[in-house]
C-alpha atoms as a PDB file:
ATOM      1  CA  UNK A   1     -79.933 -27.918   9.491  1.00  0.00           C
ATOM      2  CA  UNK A   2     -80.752 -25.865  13.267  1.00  0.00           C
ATOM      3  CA  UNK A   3     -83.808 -23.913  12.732  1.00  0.00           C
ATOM      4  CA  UNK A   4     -81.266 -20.928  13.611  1.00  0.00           C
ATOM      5  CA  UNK A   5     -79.659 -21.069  10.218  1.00  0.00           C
ATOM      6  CA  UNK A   6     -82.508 -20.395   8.128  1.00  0.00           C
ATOM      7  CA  UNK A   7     -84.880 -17.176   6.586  1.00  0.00           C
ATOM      8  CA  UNK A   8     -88.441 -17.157   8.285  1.00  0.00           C
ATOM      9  CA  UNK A   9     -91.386 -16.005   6.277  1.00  0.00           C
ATOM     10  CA  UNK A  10     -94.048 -14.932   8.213  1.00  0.00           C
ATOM     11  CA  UNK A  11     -97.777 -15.178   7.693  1.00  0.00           C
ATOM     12  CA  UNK A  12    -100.165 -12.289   8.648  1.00  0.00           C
ATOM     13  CA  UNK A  13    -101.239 -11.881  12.115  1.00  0.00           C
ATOM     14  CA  UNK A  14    -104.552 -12.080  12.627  1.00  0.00           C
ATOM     15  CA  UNK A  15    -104.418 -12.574  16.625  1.00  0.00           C
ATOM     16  CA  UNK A  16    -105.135  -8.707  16.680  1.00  0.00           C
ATOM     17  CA  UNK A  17    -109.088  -8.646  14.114  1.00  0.00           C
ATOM     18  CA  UNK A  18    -110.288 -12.284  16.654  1.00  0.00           C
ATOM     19  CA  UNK A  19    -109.626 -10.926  20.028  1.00  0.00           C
ATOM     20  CA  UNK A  20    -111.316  -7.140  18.768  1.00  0.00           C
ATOM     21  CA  UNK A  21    -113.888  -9.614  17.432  1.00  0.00           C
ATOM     22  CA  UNK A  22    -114.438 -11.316  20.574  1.00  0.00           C
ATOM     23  CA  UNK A  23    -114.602  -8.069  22.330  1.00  0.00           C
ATOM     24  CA  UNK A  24    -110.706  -9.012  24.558  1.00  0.00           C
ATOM     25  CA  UNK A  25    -109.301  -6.027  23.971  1.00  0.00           C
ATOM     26  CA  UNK A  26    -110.661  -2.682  25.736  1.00  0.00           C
ATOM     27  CA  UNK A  27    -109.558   0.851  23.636  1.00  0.00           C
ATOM     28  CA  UNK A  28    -109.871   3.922  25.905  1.00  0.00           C
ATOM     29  CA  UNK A  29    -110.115   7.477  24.481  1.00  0.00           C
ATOM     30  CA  UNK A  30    -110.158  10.602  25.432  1.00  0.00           C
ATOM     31  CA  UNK A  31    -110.686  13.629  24.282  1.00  0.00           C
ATOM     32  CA  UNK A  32    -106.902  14.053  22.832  1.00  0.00           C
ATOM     33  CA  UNK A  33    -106.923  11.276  21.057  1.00  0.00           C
ATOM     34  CA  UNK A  34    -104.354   9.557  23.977  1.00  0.00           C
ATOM     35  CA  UNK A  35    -105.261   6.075  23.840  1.00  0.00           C
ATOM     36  CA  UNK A  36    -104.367   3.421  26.125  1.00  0.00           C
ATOM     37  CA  UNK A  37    -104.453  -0.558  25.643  1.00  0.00           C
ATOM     38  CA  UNK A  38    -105.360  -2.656  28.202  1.00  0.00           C
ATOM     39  CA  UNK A  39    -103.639  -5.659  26.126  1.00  0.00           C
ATOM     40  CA  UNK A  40    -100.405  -5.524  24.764  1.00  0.00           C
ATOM     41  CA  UNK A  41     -99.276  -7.765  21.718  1.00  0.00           C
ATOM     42  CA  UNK A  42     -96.112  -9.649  21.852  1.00  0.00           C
ATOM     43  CA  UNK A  43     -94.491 -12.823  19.788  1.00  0.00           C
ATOM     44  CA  UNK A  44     -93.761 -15.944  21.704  1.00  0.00           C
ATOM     45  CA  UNK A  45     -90.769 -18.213  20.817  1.00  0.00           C
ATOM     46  CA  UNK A  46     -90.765 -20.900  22.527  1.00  0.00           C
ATOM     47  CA  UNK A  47     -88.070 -24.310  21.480  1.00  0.00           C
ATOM     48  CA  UNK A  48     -87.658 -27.779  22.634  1.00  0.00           C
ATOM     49  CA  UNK A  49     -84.231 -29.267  22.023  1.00  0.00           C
ATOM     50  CA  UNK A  50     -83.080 -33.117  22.010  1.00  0.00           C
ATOM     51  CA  UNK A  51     -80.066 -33.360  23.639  1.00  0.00           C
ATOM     52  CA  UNK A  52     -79.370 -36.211  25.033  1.00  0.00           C
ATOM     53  CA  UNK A  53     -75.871 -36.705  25.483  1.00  0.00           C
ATOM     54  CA  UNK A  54     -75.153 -33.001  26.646  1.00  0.00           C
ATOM     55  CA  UNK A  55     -72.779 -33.503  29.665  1.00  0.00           C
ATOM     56  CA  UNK A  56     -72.329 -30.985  33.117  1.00  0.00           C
ATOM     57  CA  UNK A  57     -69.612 -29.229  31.327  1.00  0.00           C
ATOM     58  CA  UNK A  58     -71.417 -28.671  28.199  1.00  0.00           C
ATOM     59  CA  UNK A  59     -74.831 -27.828  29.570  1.00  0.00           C
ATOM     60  CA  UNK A  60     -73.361 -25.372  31.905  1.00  0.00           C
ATOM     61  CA  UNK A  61     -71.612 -23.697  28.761  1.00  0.00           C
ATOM     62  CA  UNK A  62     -74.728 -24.283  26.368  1.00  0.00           C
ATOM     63  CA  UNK A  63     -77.167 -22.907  29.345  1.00  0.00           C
ATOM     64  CA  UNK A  64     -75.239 -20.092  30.115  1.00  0.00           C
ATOM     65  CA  UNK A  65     -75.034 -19.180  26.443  1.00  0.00           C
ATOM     66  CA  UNK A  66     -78.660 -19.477  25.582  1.00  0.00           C
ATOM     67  CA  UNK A  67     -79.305 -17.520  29.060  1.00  0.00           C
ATOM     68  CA  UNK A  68     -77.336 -14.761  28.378  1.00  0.00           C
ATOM     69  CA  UNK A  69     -79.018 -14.098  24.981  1.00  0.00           C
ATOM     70  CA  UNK A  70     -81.351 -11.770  26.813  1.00  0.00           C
ATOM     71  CA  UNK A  71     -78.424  -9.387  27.384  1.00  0.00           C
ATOM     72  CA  UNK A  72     -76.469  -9.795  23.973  1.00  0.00           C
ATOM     73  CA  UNK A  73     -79.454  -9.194  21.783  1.00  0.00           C
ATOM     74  CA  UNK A  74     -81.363  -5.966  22.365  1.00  0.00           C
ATOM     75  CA  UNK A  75     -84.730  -7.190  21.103  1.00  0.00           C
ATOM     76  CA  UNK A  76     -85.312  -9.557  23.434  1.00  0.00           C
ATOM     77  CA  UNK A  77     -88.321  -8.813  25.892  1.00  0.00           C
ATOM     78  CA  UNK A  78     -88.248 -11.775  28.060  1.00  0.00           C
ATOM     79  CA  UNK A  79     -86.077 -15.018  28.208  1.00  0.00           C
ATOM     80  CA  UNK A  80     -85.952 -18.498  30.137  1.00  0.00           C
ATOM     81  CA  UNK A  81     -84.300 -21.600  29.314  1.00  0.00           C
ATOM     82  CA  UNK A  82     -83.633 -24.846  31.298  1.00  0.00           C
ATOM     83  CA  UNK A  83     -83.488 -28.920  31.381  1.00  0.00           C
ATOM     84  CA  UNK A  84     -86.486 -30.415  30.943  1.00  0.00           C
ATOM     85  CA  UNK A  85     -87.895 -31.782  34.404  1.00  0.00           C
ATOM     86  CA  UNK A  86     -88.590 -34.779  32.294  1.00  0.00           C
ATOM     87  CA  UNK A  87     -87.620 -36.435  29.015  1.00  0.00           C
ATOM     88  CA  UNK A  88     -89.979 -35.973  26.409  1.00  0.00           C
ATOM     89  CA  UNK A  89     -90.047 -37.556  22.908  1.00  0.00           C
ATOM     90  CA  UNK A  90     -86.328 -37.224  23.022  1.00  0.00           C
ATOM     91  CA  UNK A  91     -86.671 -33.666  23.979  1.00  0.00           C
ATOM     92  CA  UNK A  92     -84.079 -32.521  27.180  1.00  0.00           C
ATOM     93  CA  UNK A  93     -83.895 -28.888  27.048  1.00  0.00           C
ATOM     94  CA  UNK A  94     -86.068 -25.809  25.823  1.00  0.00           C
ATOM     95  CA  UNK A  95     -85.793 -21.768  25.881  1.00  0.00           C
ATOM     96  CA  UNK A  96     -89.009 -19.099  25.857  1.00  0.00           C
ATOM     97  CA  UNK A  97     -88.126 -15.989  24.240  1.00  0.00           C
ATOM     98  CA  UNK A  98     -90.519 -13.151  23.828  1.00  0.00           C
ATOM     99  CA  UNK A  99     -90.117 -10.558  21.104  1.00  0.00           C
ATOM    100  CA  UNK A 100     -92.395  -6.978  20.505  1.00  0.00           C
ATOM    101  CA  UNK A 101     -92.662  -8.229  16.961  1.00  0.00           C
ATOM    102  CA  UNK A 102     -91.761 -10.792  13.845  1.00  0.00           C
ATOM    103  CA  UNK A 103     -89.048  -8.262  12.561  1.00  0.00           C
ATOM    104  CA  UNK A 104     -87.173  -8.608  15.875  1.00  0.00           C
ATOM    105  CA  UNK A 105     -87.865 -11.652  16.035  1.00  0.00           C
ATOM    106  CA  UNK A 106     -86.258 -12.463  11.880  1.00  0.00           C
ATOM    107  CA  UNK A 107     -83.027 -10.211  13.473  1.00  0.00           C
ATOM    108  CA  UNK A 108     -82.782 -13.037  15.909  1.00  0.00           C
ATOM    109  CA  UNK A 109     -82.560 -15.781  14.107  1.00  0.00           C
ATOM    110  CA  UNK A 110     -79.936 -13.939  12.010  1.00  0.00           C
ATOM    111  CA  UNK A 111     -77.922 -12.349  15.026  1.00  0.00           C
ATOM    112  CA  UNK A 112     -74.163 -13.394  15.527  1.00  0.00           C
ATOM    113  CA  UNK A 113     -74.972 -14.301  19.514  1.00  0.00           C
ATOM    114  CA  UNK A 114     -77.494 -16.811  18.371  1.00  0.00           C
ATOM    115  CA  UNK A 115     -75.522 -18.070  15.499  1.00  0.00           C
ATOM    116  CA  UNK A 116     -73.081 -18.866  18.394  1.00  0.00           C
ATOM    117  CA  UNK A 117     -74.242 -20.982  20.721  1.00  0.00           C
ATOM    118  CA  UNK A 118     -76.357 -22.119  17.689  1.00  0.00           C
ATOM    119  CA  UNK A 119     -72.588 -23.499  16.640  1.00  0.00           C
ATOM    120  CA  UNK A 120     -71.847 -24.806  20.251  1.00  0.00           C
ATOM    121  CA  UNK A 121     -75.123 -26.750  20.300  1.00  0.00           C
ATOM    122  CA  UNK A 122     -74.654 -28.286  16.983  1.00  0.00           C
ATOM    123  CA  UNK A 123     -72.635 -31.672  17.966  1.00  0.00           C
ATOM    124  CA  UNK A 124     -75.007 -31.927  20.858  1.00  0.00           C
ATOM    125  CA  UNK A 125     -78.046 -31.032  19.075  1.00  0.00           C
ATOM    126  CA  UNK A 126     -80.652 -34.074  17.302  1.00  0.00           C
ATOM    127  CA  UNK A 127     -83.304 -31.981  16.665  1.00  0.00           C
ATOM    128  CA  UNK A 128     -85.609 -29.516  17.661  1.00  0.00           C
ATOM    129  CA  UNK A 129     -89.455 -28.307  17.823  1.00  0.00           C
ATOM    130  CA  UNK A 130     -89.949 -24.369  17.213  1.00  0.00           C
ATOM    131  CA  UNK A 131     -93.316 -22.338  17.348  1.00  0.00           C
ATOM    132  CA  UNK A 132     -93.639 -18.913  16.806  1.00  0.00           C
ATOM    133  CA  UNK A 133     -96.817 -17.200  17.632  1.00  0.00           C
ATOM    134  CA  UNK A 134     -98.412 -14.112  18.348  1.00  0.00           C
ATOM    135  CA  UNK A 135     -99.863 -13.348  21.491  1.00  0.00           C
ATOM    136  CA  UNK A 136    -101.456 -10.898  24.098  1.00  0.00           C
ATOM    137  CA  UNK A 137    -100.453  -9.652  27.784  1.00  0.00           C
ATOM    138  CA  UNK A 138    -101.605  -7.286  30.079  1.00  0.00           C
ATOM    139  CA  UNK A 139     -99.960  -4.149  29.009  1.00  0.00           C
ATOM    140  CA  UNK A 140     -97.463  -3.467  32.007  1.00  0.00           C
ATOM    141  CA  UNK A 141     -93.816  -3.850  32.329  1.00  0.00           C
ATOM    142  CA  UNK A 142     -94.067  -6.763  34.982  1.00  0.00           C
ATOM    143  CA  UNK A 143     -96.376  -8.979  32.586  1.00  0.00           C
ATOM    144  CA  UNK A 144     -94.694  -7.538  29.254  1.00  0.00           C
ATOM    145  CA  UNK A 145     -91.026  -8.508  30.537  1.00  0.00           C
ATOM    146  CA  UNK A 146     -91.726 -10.928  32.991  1.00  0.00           C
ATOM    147  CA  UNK A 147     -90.313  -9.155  36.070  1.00  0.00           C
ATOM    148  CA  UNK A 148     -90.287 -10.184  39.277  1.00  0.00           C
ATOM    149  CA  UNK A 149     -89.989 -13.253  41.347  1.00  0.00           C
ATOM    150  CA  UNK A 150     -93.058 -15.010  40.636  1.00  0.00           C
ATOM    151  CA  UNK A 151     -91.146 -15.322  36.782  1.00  0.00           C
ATOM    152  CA  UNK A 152     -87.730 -15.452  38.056  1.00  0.00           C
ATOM    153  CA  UNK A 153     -88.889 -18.862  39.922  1.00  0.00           C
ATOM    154  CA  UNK A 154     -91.368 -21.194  39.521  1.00  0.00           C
ATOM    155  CA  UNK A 155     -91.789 -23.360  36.510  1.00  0.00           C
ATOM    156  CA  UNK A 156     -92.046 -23.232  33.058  1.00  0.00           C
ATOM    157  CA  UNK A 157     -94.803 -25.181  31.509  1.00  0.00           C
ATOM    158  CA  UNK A 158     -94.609 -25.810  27.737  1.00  0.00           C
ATOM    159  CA  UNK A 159     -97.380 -27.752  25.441  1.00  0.00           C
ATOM    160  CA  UNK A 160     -96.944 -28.035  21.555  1.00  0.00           C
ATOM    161  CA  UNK A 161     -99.883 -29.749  19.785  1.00  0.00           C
ATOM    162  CA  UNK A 162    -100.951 -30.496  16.272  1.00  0.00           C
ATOM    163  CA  UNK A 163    -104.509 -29.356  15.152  1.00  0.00           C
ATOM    164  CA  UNK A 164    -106.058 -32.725  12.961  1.00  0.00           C
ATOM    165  CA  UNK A 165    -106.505 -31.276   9.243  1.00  0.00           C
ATOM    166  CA  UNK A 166    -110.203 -30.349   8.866  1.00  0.00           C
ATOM    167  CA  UNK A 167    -110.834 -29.058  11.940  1.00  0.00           C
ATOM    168  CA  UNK A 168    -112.841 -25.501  11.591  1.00  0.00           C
ATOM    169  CA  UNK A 169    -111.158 -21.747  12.644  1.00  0.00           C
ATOM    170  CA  UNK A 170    -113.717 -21.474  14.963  1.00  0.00           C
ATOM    171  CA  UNK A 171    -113.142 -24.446  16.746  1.00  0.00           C
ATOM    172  CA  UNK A 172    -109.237 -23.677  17.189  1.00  0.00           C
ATOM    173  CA  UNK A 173    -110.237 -20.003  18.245  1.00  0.00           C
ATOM    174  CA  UNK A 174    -112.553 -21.514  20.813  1.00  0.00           C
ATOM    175  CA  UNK A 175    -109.164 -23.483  22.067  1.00  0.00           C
ATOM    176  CA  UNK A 176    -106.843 -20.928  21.831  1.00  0.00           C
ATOM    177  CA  UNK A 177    -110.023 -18.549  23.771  1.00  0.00           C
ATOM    178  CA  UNK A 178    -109.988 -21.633  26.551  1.00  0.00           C
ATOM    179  CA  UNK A 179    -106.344 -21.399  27.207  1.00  0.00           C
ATOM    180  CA  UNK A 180    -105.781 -17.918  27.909  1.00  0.00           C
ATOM    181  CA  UNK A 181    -108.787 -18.577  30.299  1.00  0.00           C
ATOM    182  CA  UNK A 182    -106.898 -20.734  32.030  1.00  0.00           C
ATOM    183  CA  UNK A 183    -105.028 -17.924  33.556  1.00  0.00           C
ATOM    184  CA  UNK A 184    -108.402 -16.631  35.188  1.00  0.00           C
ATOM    185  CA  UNK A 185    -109.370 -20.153  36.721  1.00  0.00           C
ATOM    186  CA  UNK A 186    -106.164 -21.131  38.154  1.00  0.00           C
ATOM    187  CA  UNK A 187    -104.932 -17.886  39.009  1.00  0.00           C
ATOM    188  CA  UNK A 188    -103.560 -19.333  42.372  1.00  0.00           C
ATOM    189  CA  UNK A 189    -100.985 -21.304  40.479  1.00  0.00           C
ATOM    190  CA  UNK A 190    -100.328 -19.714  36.759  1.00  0.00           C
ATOM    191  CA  UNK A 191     -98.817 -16.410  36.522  1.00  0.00           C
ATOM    192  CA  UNK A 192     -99.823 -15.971  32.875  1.00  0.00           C
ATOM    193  CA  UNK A 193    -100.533 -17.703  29.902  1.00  0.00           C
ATOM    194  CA  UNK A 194     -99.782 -17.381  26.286  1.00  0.00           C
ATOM    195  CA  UNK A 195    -100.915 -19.509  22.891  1.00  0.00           C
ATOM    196  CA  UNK A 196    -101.569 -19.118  19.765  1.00  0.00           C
ATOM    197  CA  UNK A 197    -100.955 -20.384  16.081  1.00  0.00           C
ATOM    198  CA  UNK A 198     -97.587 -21.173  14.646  1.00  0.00           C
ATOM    199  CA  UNK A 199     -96.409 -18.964  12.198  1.00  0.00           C
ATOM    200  CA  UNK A 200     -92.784 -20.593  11.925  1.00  0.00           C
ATOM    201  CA  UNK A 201     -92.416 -21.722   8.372  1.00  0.00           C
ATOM    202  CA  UNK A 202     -89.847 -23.909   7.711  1.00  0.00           C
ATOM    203  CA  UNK A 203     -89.761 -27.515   9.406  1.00  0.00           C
ATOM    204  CA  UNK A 204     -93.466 -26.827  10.893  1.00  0.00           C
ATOM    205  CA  UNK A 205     -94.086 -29.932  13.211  1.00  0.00           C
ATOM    206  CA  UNK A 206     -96.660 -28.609  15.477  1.00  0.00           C
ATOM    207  CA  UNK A 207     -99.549 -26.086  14.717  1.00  0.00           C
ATOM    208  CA  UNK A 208     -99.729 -24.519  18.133  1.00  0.00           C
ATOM    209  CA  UNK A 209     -98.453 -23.884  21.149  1.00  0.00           C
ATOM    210  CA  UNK A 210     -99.120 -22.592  24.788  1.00  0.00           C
ATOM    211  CA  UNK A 211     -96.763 -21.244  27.454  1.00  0.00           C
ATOM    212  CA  UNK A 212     -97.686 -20.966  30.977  1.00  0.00           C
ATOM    213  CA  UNK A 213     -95.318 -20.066  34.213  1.00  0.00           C
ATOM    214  CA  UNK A 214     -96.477 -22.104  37.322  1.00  0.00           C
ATOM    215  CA  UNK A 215     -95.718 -20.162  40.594  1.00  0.00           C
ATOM    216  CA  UNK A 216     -93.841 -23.259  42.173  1.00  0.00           C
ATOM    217  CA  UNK A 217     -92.372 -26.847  41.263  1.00  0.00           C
ATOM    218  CA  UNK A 218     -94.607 -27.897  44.405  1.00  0.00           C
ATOM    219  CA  UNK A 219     -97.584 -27.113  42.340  1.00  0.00           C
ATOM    220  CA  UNK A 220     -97.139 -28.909  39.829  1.00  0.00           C
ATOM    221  CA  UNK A 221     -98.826 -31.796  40.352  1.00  0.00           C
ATOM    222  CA  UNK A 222    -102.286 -29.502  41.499  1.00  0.00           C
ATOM    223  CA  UNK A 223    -101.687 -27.577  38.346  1.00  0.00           C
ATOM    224  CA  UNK A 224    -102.051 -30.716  36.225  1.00  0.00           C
ATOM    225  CA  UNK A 225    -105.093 -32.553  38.508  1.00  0.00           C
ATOM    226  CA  UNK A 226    -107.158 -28.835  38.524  1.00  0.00           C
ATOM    227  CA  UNK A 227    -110.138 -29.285  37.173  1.00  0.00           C
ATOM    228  CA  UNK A 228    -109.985 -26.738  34.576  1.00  0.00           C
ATOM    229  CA  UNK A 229    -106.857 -27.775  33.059  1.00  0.00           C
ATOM    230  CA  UNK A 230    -108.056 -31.708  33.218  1.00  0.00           C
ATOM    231  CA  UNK A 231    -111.215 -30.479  31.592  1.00  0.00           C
ATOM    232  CA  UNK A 232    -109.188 -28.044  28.402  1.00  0.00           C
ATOM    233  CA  UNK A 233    -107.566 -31.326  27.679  1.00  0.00           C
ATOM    234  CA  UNK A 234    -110.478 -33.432  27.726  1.00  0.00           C
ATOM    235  CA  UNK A 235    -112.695 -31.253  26.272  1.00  0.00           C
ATOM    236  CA  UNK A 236    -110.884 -28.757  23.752  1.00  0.00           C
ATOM    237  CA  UNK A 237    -107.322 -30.527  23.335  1.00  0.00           C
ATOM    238  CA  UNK A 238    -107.674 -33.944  22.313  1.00  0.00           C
ATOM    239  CA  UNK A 239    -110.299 -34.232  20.155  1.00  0.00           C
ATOM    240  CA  UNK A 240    -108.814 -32.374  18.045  1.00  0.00           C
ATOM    241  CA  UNK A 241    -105.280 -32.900  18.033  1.00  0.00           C
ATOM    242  CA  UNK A 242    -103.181 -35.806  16.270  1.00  0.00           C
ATOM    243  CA  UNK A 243    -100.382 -34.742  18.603  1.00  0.00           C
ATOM    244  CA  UNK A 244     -99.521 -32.982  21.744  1.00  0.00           C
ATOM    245  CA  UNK A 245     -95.944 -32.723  23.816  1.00  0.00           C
ATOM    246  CA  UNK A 246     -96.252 -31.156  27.343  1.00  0.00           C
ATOM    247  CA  UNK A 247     -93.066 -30.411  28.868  1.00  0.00           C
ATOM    248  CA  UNK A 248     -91.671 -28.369  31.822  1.00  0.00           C
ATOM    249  CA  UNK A 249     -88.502 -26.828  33.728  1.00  0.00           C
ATOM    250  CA  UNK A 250     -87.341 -24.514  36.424  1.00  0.00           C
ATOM    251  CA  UNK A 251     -85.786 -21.712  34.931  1.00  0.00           C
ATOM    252  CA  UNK A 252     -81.805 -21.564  34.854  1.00  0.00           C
ATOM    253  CA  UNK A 253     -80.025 -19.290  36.769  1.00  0.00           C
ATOM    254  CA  UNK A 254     -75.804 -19.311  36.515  1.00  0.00           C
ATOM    255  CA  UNK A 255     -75.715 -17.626  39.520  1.00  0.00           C
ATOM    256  CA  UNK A 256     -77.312 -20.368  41.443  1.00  0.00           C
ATOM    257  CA  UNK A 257     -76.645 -22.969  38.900  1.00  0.00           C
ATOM    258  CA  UNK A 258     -73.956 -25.737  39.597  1.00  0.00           C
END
């Protein structure tokens, strides 16, 4: 069964208590109590689909109906999906969705428009990854919703991994610190960066996940040879995971979509 047809459970967050304890996010207040957050928390869906034998006729129809998700269900802050620039692990296709919470984000996966294209996907569809996880942007409409060109282009960069059993809190925090880094270090090239724990219940392949949007397909390759990325994996990602799938795409677009 789709990991659309199902009832999530959610565990608690507890994104929000580590980054106050690591001193991430900054609480202003004045003398009327206003208070303004530098950091605003979000939850991250991002999917990887395997479907291989999805045709131009179908993929057009399947694209378009995953795209257009972002208009037919209200709750949706931000949404991308596309063909995989390359086949991984039998995975061809993959959507990001961004939600202001796990309530919106349970109305989803119950919403007639996804239960739709979930149905239209179905003969196509072999399987899928899912990881839902909470997360932190700077708190402005342009990094909240994605807006503007640098999101509506570029590419789409997509790792899953799976933590090895045993392997302490703090070291995953440290990772999951390292990553969001990342943004800071290769700020020429990533427009932000987003990771955290999975909290998706049912079918839970991977542990993780992180999402980052590359400004161009051209920097690609420098975004994968940059010495701090080189150096997360090296360092922070594989000796501690038992499993990792890094995937990308350029975003679809219908209106300049063949």
């Amino acid at each position: 069964m789709s990991f659309y047809v199902c009832v999530l459970r959610f565990c608690e967050q507890t994104l929000g208590s580590l980054l106050l304890e690591k001193g991430h996010l900054q609480m202003v207040t004045s003398d009327s109590t206003q208070e303004t957050e530098k950091f605003r928390f979000v939850v991250d869906h991002p999917v990887l689909f395997k479907m291989p034998e999805l045709h131009a006729d179908d993929e057009k129809r399947i694209l378009d109906g995953l795209y257009f998700l972002k208009d037919e269900f209200e709750g949706v802050y931000t949404l991308s999906t596309g063909r995989l620039i390359k086949e991984v692990d039998n995975c061809t296709h993959a959507i990001f969705v961004r939600f202001p919470s796990d309530k919106v984000l349970v109305d989803y996966y119950n919403s007639p428009p996804l239960l739709h294209i979930a149905s239209e996907m179905g003969p196509f569809n072999h399987g899928e990854y899912t990881v839902d996880y909470s997360a932190y942007v700077d708190n402005n409409e342009k990094s909240i919703y994605r807006i503007g060109k640098e999101f509506y282009y570029g590419v789409e960069h997509l790792v899953f991994l799976k933590v090895k059993d045993g392997v302490s809190h703090e070291v995953v925090e440290d990772l999951i610190e390292s990553i969001y880094q990342l943004a800071i270090q290769m700020d020429s090239m990533v427009v932000q960066i987003t990771g955290g724990a999975n909290n998706y219940i049912r079918n839970k392949v991977f542990s993780h996940a992180f999402v980052a949007h590359i400004l161009s397909v051209e920097l690609l390759e420098h975004f994968y040879k940059h010495p701090a990325y080189v150096k997360l994996w090296e360092e922070k990602i594989d000796p501690i995971t038992s499993w990792a799938l890094s995937v990308d795409y350029v975003p679809y677009h219908p209106s300049i979509s063949s």
